[in-house]
N, C-alpha and C. Protein backbone atom coordinates (compact mmCIF):
# COMPACT_ATOMS: atom_id res chain seq x y z
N UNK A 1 12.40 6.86 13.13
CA UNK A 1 11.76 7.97 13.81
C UNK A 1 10.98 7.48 15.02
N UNK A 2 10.20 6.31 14.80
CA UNK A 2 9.24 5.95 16.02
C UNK A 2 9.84 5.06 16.83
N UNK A 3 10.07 4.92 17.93
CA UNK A 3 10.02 4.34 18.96
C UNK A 3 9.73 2.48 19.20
N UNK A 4 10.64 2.01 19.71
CA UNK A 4 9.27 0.87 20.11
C UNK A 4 8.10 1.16 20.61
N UNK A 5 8.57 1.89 21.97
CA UNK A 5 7.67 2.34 22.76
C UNK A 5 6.51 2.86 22.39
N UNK A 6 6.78 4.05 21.46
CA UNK A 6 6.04 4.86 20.99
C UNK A 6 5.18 4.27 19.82
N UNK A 7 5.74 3.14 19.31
CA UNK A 7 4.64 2.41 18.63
C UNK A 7 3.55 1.45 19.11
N UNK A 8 4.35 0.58 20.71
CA UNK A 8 3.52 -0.14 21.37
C UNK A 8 2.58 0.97 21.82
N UNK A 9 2.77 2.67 22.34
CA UNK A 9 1.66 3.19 22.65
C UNK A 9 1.03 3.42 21.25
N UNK A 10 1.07 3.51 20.18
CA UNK A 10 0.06 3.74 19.22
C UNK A 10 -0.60 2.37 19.15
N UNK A 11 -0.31 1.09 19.24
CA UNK A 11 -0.98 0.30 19.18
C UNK A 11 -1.93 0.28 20.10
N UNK A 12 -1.55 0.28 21.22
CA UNK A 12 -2.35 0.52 22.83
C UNK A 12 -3.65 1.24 22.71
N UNK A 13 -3.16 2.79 22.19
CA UNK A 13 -4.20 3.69 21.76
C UNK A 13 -4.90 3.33 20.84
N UNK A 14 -5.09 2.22 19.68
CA UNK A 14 -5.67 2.57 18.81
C UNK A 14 -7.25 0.92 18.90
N UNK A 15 -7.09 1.13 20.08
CA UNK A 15 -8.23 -0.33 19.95
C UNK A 15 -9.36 0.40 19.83
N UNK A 16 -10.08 -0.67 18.79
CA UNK A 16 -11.55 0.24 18.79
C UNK A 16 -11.47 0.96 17.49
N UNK A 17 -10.72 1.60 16.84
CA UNK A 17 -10.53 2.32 15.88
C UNK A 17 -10.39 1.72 14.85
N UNK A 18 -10.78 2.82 13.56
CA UNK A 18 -10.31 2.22 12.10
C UNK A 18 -8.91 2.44 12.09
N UNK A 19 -8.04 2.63 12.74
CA UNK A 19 -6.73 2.10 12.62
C UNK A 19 -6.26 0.45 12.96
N UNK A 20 -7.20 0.34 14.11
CA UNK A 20 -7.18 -1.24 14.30
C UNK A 20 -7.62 -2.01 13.17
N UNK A 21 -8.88 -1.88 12.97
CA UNK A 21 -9.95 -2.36 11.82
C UNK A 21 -9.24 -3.06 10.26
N UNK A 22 -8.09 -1.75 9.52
CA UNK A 22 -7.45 -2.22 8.76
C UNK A 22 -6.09 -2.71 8.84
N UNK A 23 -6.30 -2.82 10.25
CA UNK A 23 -5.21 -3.88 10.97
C UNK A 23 -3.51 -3.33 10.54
N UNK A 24 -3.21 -1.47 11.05
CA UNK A 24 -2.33 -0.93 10.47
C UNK A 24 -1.30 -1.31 11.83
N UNK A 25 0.50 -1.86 11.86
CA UNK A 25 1.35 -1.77 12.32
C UNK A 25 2.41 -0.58 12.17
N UNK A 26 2.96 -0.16 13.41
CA UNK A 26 3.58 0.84 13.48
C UNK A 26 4.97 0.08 13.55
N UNK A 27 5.83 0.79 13.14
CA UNK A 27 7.14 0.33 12.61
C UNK A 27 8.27 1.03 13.65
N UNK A 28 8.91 0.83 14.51
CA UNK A 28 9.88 1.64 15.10
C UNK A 28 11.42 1.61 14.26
N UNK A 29 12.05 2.81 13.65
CA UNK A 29 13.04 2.99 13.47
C UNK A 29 14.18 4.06 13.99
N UNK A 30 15.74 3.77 13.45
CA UNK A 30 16.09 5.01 13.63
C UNK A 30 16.74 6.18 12.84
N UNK A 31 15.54 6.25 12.03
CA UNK A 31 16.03 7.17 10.86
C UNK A 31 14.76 8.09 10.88
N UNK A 32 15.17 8.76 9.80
CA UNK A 32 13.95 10.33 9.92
C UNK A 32 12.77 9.88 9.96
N UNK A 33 12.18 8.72 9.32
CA UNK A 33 11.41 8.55 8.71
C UNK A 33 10.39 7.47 9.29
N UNK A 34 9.01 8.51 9.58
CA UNK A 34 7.89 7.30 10.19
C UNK A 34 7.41 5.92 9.65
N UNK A 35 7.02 4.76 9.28
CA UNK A 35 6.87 3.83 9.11
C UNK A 35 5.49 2.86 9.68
N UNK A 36 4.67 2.44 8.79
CA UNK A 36 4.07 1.87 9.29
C UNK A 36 3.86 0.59 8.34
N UNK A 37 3.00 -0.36 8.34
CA UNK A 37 2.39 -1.53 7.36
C UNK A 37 1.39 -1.92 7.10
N UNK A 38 0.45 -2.31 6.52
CA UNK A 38 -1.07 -2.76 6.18
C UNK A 38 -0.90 -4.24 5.51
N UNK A 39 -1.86 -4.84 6.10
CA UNK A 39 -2.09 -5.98 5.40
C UNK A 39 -3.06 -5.81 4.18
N UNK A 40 -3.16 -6.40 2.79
CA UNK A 40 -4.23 -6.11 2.15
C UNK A 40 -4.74 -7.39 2.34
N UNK A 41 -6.42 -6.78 2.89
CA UNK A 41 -7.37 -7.92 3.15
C UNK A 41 -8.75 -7.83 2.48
N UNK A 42 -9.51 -8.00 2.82
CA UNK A 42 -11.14 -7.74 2.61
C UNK A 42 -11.54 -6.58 3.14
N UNK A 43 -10.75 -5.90 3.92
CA UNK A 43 -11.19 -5.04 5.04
C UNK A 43 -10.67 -3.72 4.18
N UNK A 44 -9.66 -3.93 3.41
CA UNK A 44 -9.22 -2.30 2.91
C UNK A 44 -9.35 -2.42 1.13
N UNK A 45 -10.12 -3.58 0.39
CA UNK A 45 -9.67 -3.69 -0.78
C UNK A 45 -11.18 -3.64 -1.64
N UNK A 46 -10.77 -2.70 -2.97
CA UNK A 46 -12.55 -2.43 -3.49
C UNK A 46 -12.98 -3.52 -4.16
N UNK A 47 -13.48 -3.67 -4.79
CA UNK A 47 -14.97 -4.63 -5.47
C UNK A 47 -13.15 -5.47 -6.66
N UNK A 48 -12.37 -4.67 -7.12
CA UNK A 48 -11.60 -5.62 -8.12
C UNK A 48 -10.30 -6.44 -7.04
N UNK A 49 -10.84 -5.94 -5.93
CA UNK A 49 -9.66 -6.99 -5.49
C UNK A 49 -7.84 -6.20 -4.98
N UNK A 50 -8.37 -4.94 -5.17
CA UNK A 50 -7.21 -3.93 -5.03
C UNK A 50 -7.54 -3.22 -3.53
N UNK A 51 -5.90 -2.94 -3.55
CA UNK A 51 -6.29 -1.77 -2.47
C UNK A 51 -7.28 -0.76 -2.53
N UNK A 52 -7.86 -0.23 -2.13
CA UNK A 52 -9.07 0.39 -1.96
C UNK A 52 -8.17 2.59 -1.90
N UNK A 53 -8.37 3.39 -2.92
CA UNK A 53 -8.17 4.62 -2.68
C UNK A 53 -7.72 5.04 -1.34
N UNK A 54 -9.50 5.22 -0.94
CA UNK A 54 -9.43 5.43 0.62
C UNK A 54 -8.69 4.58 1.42
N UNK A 55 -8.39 3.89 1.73
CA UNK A 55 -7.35 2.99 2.67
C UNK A 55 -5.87 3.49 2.23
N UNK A 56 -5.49 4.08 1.06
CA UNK A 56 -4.09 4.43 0.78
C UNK A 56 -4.11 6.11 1.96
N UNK A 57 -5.33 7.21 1.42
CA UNK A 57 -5.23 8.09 2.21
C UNK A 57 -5.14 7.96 3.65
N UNK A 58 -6.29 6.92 4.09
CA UNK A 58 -6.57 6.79 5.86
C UNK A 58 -4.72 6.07 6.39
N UNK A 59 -4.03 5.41 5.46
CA UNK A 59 -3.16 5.15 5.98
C UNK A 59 -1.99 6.49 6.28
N UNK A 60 -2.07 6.96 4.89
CA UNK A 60 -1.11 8.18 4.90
C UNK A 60 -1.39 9.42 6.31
N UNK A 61 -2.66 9.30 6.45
CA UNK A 61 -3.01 10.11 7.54
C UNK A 61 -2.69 9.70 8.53
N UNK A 62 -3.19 8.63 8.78
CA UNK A 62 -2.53 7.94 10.23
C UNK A 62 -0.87 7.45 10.65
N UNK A 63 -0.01 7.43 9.21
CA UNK A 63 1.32 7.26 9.80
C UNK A 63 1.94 8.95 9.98
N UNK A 64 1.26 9.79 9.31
CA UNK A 64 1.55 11.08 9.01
C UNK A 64 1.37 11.31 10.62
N UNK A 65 0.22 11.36 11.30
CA UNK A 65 -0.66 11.91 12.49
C UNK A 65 0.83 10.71 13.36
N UNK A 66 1.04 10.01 13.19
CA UNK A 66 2.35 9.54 14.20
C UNK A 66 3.40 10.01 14.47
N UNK A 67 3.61 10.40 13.05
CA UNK A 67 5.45 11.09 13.06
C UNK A 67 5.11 12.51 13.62
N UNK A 68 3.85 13.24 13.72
CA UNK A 68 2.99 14.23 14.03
C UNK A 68 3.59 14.19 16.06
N UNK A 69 3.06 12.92 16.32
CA UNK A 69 3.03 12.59 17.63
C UNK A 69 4.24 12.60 18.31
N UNK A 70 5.35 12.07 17.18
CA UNK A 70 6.92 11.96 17.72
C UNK A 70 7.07 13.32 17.49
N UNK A 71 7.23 13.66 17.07
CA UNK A 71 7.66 15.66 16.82
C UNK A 71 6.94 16.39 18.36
N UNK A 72 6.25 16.10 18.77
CA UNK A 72 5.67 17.25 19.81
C UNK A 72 6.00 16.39 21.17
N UNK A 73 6.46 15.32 21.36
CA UNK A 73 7.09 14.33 22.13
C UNK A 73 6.04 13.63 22.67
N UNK A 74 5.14 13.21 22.33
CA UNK A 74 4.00 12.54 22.50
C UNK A 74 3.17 13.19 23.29
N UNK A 75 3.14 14.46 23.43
CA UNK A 75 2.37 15.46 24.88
C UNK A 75 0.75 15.56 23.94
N UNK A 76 -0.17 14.46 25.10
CA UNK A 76 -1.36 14.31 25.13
C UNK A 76 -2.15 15.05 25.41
N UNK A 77 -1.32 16.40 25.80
CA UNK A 77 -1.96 17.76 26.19
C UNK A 77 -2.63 18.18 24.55
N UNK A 78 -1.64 17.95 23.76
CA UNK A 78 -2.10 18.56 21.78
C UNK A 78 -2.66 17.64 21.41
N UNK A 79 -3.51 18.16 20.45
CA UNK A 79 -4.15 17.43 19.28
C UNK A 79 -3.76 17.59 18.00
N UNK A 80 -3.25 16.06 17.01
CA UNK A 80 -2.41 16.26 16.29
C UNK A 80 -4.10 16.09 15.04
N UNK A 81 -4.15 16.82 14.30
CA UNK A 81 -5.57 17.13 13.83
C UNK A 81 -5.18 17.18 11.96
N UNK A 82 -5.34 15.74 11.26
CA UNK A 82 -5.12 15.84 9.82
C UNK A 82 -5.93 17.53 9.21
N UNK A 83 -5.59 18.09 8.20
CA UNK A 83 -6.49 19.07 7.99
C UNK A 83 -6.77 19.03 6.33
N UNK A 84 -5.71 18.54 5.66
CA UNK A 84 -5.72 17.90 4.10
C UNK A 84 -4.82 16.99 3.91
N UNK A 85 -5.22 15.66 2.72
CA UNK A 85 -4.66 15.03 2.46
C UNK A 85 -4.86 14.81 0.94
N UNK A 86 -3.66 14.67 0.42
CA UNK A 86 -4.46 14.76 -1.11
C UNK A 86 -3.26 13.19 -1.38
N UNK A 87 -3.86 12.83 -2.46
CA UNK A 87 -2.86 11.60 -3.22
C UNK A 87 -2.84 11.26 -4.65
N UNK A 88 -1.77 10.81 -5.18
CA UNK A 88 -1.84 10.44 -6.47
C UNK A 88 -1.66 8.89 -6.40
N UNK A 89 -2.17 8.47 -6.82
CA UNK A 89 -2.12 6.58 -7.19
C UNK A 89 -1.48 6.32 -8.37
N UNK A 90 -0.65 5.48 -8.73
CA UNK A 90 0.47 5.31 -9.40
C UNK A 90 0.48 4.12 -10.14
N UNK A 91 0.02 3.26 -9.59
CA UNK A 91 -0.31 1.65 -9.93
C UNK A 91 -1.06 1.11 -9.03
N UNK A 92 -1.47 -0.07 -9.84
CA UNK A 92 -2.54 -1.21 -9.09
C UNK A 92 -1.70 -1.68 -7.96
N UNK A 93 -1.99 -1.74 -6.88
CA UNK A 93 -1.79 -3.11 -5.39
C UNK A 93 -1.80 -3.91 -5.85
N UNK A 94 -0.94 -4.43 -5.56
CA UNK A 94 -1.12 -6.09 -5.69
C UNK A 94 -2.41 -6.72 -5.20
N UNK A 95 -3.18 -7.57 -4.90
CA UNK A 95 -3.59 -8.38 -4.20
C UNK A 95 -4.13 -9.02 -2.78
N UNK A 96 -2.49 -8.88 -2.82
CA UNK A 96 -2.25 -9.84 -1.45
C UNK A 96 -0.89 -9.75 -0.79
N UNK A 97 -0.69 -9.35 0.30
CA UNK A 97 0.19 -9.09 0.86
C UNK A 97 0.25 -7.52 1.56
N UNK A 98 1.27 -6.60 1.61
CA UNK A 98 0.51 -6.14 2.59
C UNK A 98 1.60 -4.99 2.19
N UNK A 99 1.30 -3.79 2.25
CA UNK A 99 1.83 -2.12 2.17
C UNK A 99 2.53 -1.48 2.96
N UNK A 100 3.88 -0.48 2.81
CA UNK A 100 4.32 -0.02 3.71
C UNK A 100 4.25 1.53 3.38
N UNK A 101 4.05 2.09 4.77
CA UNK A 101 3.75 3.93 4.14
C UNK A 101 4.62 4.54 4.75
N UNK A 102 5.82 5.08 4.10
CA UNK A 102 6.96 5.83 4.72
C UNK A 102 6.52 7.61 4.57
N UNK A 103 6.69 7.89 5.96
CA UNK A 103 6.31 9.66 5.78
C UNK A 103 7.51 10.54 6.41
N UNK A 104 8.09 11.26 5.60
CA UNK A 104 8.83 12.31 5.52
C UNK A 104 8.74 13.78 5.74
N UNK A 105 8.74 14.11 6.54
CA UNK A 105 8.56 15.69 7.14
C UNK A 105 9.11 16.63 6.20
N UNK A 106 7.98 17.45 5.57
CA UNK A 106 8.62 18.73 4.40
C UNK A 106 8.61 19.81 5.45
N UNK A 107 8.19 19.87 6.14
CA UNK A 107 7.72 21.49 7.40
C UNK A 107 7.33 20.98 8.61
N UNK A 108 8.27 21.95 9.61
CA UNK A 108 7.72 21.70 11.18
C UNK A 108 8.07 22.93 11.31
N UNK A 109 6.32 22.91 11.55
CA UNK A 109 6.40 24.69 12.69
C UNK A 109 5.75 24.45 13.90
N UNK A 110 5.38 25.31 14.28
CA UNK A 110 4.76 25.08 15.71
C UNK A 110 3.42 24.12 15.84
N UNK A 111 2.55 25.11 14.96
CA UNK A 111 1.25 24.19 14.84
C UNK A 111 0.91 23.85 13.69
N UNK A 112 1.54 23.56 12.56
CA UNK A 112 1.15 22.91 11.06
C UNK A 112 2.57 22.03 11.21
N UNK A 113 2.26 20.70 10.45
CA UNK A 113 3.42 19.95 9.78
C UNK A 113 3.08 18.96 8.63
N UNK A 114 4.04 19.66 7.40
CA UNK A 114 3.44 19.06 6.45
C UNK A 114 3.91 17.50 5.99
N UNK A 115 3.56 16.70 5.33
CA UNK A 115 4.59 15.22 5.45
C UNK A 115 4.34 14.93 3.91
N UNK A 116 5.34 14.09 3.55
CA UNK A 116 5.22 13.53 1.81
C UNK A 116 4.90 12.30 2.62
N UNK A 117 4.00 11.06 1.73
CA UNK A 117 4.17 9.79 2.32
C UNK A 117 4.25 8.89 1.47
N UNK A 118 4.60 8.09 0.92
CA UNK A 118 5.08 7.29 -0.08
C UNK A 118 4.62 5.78 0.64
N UNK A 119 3.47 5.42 0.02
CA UNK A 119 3.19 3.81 -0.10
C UNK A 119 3.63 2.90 -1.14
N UNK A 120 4.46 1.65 -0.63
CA UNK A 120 5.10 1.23 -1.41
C UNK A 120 4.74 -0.54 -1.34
N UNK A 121 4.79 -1.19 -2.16
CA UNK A 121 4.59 -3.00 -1.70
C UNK A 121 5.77 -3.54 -1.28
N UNK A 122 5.50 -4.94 -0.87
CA UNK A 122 6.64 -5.16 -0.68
C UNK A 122 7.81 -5.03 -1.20
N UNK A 123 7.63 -5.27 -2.40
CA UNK A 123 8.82 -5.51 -3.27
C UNK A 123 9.73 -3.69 -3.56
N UNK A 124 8.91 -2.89 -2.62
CA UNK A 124 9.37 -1.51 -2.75
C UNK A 124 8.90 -0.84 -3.84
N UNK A 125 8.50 -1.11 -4.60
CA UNK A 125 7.59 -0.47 -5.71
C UNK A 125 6.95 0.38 -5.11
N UNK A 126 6.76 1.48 -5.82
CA UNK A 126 6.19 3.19 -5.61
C UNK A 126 4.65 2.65 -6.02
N UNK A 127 3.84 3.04 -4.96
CA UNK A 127 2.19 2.56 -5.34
C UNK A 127 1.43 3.84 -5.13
N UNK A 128 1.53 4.70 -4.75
CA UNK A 128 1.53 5.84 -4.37
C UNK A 128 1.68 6.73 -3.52
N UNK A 129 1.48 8.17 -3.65
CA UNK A 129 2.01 9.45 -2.71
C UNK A 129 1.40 10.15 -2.69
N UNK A 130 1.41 10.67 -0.90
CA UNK A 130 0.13 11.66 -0.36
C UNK A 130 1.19 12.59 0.16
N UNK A 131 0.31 13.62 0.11
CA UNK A 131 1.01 14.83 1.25
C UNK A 131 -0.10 15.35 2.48
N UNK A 132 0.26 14.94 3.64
CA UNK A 132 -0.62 15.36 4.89
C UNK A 132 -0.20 16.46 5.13
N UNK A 133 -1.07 18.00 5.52
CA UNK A 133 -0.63 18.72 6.55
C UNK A 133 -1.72 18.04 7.45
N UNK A 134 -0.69 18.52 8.72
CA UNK A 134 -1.35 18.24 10.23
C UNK A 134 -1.58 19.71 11.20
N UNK A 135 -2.41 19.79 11.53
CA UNK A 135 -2.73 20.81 12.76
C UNK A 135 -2.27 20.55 13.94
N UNK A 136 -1.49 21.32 14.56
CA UNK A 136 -1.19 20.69 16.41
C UNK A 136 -1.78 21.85 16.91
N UNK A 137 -3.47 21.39 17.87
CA UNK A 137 -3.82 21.94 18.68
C UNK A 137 -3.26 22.17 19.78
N UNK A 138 -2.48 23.09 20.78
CA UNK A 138 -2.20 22.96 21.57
C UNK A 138 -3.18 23.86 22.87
N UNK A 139 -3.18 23.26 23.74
CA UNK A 139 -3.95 23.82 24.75
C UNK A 139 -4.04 25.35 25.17
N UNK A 140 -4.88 26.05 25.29
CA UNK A 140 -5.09 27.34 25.42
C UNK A 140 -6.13 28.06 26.62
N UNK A 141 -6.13 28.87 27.06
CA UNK A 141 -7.32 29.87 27.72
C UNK A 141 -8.00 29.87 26.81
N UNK A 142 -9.02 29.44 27.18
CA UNK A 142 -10.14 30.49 26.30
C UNK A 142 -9.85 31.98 26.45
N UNK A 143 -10.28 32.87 25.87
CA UNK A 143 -10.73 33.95 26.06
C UNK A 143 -11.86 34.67 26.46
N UNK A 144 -12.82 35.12 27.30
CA UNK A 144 -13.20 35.71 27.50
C UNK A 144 -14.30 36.88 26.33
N UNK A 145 -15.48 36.74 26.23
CA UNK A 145 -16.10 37.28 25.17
C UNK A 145 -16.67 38.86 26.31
N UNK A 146 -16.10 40.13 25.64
CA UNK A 146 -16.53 41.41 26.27
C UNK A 146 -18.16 42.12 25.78
């Protein structure tokens, strides 16, 4: 689904951010399906040494909010705006080594798109699954208050 391009601009865009922070790679392919990777470090993993909950959602959001970005053709005019994310956790993370979050488009409408996202380890093992809807703000008039 993503691009080289379109991943070197998510990288580009994302300095400074907790997308940088847990040090997430964007994956360019050419199939439906968005792609990204996480290293598990100190930076995303709780007190036992595991992936950390929150770092499974912030990822699902952020590869979700990409494939978000390829769908509207990257027009910086919209804002691609998470609005829920829910997840089920499935098994422990490994350790060490590092996560991949594949997201799959259930709905594209104009301004909602919903995504399944499936984090998996290396070895492809199912670690768990979120579902993002996304908001696409798109630019408007205000209106006028009478």
């Amino acid at each position: 689904m993503l691009t080289k391009e379109e991943c070197d601009l998510m990288h580009t865009s994302m300095h400074g951010t907790m997308v940088e922070n847990m040090q997430i790679r964007f994956l360019p392919s050419d199939d439906d399906v968005a792609r990204c990777e996480m290293p598990i470090t100190e930076r995303v993993r709780q007190y036992r040494g595991v992936l950390h909950g929150g770092a499974y959602l912030a990822l699902a959001e952020t590869i979700a909010g990409a494939g978000s970005l390829h769908l509207i053709d990257f027009d910086m005019t919209a804002a691609v705006c998470g609005t829920e994310v829910s997840g089920t956790h499935l098994q422990m993370s490994p350790t060490e080594g590092k996560v991949i979050g594949e997201a799959r488009l259930l709905y594209e409408g104009w301004s909602t798109h919903v995504w399944e996202v499936r984090i998996l380890d290396e070895q492809g093992t199912l670690l768990s699954v979120e579902r993002v809807t996304n908001r696409i703000l798109w630019p408007h008039k205000t209106k006028s208050k009478n």
